[in-house]
N, C-alpha and C. Protein backbone atom coordinates (compact mmCIF):
# COMPACT_ATOMS: atom_id res chain seq x y z
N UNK A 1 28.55 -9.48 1.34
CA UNK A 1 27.20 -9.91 1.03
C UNK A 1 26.28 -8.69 1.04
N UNK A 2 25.48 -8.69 0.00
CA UNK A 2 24.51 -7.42 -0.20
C UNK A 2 23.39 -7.82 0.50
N UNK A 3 22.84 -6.70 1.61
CA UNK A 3 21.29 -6.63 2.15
C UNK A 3 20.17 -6.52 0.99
N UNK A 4 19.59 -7.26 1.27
CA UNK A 4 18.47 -7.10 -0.10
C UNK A 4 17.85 -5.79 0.45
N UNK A 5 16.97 -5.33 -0.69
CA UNK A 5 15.86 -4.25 -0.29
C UNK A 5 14.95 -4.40 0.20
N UNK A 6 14.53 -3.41 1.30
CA UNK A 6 13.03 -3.92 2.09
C UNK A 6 11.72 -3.56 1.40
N UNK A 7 11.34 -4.41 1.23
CA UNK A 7 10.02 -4.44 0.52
C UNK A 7 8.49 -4.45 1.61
N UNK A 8 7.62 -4.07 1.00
CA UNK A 8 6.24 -3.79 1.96
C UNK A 8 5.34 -3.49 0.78
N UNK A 9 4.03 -3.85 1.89
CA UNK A 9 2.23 -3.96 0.84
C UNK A 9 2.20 -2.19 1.26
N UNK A 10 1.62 -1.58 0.34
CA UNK A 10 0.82 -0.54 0.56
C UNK A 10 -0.47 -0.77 0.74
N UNK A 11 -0.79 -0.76 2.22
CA UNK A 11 -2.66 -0.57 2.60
C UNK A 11 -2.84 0.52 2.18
N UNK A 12 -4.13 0.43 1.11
CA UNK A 12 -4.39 1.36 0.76
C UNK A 12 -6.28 1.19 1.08
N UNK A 13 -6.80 2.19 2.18
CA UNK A 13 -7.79 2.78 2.54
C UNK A 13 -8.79 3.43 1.83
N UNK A 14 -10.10 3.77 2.31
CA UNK A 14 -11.12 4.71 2.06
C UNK A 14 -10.18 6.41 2.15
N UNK A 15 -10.02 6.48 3.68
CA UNK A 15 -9.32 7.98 3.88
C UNK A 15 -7.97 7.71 4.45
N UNK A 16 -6.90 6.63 3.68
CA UNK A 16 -5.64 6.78 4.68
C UNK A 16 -5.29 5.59 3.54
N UNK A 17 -3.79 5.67 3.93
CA UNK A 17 -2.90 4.74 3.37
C UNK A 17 -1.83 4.71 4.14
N UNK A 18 -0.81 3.41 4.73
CA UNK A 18 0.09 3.09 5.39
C UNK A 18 1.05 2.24 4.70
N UNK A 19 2.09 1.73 5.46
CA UNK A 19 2.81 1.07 4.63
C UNK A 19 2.49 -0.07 5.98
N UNK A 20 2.64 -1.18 5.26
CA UNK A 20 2.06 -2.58 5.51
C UNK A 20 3.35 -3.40 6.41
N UNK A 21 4.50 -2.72 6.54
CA UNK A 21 5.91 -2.65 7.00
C UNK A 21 6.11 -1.97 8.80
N UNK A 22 5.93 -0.92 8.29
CA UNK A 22 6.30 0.24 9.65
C UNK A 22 5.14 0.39 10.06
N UNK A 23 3.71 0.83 9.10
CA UNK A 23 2.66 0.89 9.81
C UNK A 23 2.77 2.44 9.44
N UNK A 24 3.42 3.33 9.29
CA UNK A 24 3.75 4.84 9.08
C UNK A 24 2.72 5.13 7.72
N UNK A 25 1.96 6.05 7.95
CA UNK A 25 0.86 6.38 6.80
C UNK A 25 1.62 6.73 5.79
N UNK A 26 0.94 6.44 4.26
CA UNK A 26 1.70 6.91 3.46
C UNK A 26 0.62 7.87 2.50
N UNK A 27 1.31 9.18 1.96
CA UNK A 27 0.52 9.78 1.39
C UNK A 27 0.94 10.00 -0.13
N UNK A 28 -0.73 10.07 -1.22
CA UNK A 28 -0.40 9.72 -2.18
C UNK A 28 0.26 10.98 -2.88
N UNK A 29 1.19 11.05 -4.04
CA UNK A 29 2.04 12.34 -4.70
C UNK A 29 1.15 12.43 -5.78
N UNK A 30 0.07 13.94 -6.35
CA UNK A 30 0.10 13.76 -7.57
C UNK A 30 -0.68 12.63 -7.74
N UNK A 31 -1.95 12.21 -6.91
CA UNK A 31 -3.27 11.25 -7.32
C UNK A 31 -2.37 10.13 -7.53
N UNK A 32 -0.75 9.83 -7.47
CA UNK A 32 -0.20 8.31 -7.02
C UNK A 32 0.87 8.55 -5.83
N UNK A 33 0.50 7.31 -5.53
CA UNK A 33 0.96 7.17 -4.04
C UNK A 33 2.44 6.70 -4.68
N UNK A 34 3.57 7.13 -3.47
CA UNK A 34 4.89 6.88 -3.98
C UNK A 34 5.45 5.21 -3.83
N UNK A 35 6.17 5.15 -4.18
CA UNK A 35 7.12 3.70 -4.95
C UNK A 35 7.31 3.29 -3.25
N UNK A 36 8.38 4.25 -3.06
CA UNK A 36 9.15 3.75 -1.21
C UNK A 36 8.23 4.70 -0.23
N UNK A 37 8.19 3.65 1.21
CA UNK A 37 7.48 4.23 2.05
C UNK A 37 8.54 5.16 3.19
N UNK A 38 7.93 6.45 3.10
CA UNK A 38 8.74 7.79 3.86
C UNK A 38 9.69 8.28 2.68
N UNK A 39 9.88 7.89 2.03
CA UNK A 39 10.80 8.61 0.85
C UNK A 39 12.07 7.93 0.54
N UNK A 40 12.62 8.24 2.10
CA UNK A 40 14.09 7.80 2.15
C UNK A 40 13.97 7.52 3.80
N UNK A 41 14.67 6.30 4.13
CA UNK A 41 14.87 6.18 5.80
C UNK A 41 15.26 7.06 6.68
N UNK A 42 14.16 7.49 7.42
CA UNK A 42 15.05 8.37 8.62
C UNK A 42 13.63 8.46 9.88
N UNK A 43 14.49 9.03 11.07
CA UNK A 43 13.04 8.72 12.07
C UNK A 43 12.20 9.58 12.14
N UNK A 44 10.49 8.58 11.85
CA UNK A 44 9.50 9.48 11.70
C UNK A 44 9.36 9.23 10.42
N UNK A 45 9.78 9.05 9.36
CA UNK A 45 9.59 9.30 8.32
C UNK A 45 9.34 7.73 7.41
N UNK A 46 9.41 6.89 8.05
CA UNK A 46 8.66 5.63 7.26
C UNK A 46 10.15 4.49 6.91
N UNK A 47 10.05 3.45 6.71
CA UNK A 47 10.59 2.45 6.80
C UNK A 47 12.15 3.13 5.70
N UNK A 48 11.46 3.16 4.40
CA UNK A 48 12.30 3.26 3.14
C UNK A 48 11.92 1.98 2.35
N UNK A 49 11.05 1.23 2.76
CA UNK A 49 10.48 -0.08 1.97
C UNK A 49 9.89 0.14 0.57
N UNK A 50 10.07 -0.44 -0.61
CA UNK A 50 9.62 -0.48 -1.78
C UNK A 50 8.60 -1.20 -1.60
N UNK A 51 7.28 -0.46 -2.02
CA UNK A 51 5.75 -1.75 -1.96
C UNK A 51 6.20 -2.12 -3.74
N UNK A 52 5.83 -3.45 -2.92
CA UNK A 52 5.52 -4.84 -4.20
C UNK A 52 4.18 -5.01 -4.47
N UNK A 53 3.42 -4.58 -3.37
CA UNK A 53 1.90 -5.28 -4.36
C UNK A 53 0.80 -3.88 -3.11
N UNK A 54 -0.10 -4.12 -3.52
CA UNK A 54 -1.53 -3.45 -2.43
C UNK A 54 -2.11 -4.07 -1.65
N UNK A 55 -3.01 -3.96 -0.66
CA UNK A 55 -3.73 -4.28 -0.14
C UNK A 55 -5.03 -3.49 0.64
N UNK A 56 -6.04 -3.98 1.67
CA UNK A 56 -6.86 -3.01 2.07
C UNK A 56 -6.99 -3.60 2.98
N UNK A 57 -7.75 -2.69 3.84
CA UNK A 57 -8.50 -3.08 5.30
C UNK A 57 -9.90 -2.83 5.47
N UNK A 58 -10.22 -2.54 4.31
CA UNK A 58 -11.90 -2.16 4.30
C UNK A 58 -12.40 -3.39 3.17
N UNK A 59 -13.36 -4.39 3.85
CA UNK A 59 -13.86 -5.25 2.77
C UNK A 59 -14.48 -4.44 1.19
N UNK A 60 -14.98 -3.15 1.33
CA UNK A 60 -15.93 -2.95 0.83
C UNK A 60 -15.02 -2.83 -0.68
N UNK A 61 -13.84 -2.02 -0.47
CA UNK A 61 -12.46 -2.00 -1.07
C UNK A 61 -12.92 -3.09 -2.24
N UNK A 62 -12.32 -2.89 -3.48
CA UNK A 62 -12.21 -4.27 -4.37
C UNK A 62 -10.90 -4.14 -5.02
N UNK A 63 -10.34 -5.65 -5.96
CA UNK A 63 -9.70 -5.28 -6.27
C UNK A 63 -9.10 -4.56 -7.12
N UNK A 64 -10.28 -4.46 -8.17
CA UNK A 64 -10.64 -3.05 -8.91
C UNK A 64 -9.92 -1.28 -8.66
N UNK A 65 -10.86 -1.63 -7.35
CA UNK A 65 -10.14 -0.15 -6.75
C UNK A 65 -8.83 -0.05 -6.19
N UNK A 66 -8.13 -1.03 -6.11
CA UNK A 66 -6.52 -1.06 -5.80
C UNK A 66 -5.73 -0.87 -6.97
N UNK A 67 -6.45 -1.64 -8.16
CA UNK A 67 -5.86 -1.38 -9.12
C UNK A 67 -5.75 -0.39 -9.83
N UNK A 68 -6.95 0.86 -9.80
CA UNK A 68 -7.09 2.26 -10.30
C UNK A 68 -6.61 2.83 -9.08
N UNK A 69 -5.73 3.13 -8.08
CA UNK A 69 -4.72 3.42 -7.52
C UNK A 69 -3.51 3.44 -7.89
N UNK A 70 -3.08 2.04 -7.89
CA UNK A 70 -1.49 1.68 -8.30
C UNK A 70 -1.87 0.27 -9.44
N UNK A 71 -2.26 0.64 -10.62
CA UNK A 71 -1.75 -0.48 -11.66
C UNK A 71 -0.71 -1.16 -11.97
N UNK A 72 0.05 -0.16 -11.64
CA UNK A 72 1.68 -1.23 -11.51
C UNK A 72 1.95 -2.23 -10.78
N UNK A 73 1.35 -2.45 -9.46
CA UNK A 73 1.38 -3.29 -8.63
C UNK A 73 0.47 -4.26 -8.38
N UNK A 74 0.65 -5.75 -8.17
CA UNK A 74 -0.27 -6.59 -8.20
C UNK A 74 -1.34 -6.81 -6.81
N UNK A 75 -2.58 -6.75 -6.64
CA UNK A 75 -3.38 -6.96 -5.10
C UNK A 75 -2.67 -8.27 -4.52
N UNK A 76 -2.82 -7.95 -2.90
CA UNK A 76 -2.50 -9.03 -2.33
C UNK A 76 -4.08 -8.94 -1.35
N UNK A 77 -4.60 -9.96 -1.69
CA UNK A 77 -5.76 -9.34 -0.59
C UNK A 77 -5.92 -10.36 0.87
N UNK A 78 -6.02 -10.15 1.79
CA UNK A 78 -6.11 -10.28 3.06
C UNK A 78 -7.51 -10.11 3.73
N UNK A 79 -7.92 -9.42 3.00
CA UNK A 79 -9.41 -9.51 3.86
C UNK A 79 -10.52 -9.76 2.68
N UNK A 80 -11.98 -10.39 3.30
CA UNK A 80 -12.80 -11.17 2.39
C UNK A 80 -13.46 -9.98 1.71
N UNK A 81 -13.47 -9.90 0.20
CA UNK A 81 -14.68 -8.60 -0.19
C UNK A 81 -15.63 -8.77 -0.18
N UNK A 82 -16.56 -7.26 0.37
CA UNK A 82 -18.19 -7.67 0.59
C UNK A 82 -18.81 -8.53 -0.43
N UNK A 83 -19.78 -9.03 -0.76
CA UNK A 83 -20.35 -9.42 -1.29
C UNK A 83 -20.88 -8.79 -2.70
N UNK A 84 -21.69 -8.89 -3.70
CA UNK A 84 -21.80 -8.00 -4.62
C UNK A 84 -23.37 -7.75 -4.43
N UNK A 85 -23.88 -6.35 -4.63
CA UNK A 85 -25.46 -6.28 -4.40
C UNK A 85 -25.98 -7.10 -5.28
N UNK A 86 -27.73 -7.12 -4.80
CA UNK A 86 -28.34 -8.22 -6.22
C UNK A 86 -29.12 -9.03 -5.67
C-alpha cells in the first residue's frame, strides 16, 4: 500500500511565510515561494509537504494578495478580512 503525499497550506504573511503543517517558515525562491515545504525531509528543514492551497494570518491580507503570490494555488481562508475602506 502506497503512503499518500503530505500535503500543507502555505501561510503566507506581511514579513514571513510558514508551512501550515510543521509550522517551519518557508522562504520564497525567486519572488515564488517553493512547491514543498523545506525542500526535501530532513531535521530542521521542514516537513517535505506539498502546499495545496494559501492562507494568512493577517486579516488585512486579501485574497487578492495570496493570489499575486502563488496563482497556482487556490485561498483557503481562515481568518475574517478587514473590512473595505469607505
Amino acid at each position: 500500500m502506497t503512503t499518500p503525499e503530505p500535503t500543507a497550506t502555505l501561510v503566507i504573511n506581511v514579513t514571513s511565510s510558514y508551512c501550515g503543517n510543521c509550522r517551519q517558515p518557508v522562504m520564497p525562491q525567486a519572488t515564488h515561494h517553493t512547491d514543498v515545504c523545506g525542500w526535501t525531509p530532513k531535521p530542521g528543514g521542514g516537513c517535505g509537504a506539498r502546499f495545496v492551497d494559501t492562507d494568512t494570518d493577517y486579516v488585512q491580507i486579501t485574497d487578492d494578495d495570496l493570489r499575486r503570490v502563488r496563482p497556482d494555488l487556490p485561498t483557503r481562508r481562515t481568518t475574517t478580512p478587514a473590512p473595505a475602506a469607505g
